[in-house]
C-alpha atoms as a PDB file:
ATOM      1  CA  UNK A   1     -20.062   8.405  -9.898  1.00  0.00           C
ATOM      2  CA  UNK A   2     -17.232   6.667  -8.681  1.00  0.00           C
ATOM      3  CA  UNK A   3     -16.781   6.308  -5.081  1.00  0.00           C
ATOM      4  CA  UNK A   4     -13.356   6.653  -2.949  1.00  0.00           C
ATOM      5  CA  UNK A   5     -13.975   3.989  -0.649  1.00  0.00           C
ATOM      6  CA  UNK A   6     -12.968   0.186  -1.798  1.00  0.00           C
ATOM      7  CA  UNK A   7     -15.888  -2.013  -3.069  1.00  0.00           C
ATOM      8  CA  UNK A   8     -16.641  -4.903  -1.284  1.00  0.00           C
ATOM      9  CA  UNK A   9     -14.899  -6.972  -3.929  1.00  0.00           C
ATOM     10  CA  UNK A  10     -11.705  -4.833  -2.550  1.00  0.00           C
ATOM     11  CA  UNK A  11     -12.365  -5.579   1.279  1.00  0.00           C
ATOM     12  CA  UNK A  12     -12.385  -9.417   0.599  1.00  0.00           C
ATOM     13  CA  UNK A  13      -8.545  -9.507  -0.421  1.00  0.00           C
ATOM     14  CA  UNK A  14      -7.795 -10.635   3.227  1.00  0.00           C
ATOM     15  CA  UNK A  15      -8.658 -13.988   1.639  1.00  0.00           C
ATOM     16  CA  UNK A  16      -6.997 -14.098  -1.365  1.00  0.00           C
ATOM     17  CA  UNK A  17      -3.642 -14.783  -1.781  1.00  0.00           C
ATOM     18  CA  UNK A  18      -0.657 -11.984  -2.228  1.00  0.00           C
ATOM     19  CA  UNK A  19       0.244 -11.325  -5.854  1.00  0.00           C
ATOM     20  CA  UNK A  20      -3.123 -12.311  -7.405  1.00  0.00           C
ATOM     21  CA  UNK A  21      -4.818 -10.201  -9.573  1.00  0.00           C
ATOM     22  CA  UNK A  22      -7.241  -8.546  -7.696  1.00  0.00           C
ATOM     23  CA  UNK A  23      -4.246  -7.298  -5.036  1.00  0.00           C
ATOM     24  CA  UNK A  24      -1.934  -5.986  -7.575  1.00  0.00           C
ATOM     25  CA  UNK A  25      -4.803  -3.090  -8.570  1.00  0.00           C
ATOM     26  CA  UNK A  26      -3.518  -0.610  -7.324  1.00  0.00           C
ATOM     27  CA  UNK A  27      -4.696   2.311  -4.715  1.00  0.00           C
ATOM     28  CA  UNK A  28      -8.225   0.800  -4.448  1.00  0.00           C
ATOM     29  CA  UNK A  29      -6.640  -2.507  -3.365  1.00  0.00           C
ATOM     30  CA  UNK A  30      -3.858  -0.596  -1.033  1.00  0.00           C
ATOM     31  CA  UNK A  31      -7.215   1.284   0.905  1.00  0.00           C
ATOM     32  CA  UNK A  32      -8.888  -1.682   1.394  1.00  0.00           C
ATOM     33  CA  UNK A  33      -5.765  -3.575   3.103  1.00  0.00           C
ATOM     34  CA  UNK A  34      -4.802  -0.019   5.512  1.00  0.00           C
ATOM     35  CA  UNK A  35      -8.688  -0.084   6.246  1.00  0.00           C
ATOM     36  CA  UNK A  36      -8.882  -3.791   8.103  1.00  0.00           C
ATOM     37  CA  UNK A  37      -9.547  -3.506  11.658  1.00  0.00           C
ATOM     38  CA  UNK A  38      -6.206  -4.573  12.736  1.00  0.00           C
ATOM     39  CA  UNK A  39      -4.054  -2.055  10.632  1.00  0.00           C
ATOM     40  CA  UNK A  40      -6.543   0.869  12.116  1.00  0.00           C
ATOM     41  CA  UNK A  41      -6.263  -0.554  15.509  1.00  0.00           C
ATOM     42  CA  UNK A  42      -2.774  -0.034  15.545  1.00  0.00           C
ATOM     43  CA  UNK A  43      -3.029   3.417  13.270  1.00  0.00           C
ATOM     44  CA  UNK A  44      -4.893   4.822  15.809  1.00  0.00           C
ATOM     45  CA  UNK A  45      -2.803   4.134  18.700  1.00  0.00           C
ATOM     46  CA  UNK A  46       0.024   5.327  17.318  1.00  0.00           C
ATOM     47  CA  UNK A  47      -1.808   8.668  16.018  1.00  0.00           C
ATOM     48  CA  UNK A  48      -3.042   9.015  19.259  1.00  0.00           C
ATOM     49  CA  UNK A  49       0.226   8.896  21.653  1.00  0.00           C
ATOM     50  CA  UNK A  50       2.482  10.860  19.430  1.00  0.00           C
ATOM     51  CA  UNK A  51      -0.240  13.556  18.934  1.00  0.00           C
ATOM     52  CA  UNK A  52      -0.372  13.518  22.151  1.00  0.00           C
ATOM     53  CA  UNK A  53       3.088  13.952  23.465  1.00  0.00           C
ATOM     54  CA  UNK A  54       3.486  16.270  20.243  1.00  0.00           C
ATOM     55  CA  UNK A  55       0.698  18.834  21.157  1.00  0.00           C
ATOM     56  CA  UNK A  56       1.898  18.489  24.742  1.00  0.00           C
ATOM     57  CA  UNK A  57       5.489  19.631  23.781  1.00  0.00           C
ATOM     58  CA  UNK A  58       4.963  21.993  21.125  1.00  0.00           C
ATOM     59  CA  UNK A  59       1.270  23.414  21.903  1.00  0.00           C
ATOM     60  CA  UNK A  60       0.251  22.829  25.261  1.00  0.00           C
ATOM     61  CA  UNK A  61       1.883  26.059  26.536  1.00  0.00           C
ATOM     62  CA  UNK A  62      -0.093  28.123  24.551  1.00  0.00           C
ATOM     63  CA  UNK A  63      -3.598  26.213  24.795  1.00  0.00           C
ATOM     64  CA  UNK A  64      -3.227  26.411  29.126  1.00  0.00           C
ATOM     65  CA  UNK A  65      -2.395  29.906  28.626  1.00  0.00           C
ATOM     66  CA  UNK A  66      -5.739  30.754  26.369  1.00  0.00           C
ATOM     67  CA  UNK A  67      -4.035  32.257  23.824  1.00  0.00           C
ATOM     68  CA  UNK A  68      -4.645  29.436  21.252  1.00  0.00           C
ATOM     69  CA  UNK A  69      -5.799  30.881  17.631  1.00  0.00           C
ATOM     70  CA  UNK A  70      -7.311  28.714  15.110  1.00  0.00           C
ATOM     71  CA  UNK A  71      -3.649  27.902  13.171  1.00  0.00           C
ATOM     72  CA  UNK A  72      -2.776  26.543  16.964  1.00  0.00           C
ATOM     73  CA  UNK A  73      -5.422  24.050  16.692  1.00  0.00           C
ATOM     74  CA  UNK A  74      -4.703  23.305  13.137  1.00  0.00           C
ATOM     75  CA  UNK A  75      -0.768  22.593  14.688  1.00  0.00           C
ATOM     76  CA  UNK A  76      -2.237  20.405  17.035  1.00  0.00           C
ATOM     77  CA  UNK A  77      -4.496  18.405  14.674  1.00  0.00           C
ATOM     78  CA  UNK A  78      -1.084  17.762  12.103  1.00  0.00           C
ATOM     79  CA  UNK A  79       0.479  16.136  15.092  1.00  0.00           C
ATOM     80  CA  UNK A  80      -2.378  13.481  14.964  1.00  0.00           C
ATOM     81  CA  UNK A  81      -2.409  13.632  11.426  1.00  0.00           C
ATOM     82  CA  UNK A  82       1.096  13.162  10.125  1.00  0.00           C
ATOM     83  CA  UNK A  83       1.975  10.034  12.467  1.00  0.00           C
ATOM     84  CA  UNK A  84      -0.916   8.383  11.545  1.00  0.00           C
ATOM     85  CA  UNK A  85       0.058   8.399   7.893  1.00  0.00           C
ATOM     86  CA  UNK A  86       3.691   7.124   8.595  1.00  0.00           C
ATOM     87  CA  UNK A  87       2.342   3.741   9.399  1.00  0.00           C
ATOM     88  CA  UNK A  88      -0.659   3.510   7.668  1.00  0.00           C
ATOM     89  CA  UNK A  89       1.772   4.045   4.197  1.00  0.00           C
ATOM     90  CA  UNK A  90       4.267   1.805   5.759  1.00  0.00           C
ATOM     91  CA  UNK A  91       1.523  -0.764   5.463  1.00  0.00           C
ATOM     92  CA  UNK A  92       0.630  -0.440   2.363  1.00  0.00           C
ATOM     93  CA  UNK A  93       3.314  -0.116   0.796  1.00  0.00           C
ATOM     94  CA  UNK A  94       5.306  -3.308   2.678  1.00  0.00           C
ATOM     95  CA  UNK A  95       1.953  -5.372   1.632  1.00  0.00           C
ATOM     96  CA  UNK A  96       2.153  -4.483  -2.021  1.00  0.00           C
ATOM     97  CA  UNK A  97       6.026  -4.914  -2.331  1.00  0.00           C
ATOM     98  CA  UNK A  98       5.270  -8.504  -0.947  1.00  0.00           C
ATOM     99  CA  UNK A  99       2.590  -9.117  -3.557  1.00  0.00           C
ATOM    100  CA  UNK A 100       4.374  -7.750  -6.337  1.00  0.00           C
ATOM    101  CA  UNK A 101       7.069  -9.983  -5.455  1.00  0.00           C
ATOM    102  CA  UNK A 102       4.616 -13.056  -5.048  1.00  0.00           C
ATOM    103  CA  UNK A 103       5.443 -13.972  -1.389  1.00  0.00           C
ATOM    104  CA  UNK A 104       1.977 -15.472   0.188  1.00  0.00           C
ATOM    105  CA  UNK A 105       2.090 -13.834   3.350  1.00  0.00           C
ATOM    106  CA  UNK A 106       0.133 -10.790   3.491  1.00  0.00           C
ATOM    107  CA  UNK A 107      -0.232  -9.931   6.884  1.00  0.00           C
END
């Protein structure tokens, strides 16, 4: 059965430099480089303040009033959702561009 999380073959590529072979594989490679603590760090806090200020500006009105209904909470969970892919693509895909084009700095 093959899993969905990166092996720990993937997780080592912090050590190995950009464009080698075992970067360039593809989506396995791309998880294990958005999943290193400092990428998630910064993930999170960005997930976190925009989902904030966006439930607070679209939602909040309706959650203080008690009329929030399951497709409110659902709204409120896409604000954390959505900005917390932005970046974590932005990552990826800025790290594989580099590798592809054989620059060594993968950060």
């Amino acid at each position: 059965m093959a899993s969905i999380l990166p092996s720990r073959r993937d997780m080592r590529l912090e050590k190995e430099p950009a464009g080698s072979a075992a970067f360039d594989r593809g989506w396995r490679a791309a998880l294990a480089y958005v999943l290193r603590r400092e990428h998630l760090r910064r993930t999170v806090r960005i997930a976190l303040v925009v989902g904030v200020v966006l439930t607070t500006v679209n939602q909040l009105d309706v959650i203080v009033r008690g009329d929030a209904t399951a497709i409110t909470w659902i709204k409120s969970g896409t604000n954390y959702v959505i900005p917390s892919s932005s970046p974590t693509w932005g990552c990826s895909a800025g790290a594989l561009s580099r590798a592809r084009r054989g620059l060594t700095s993968v950060r």
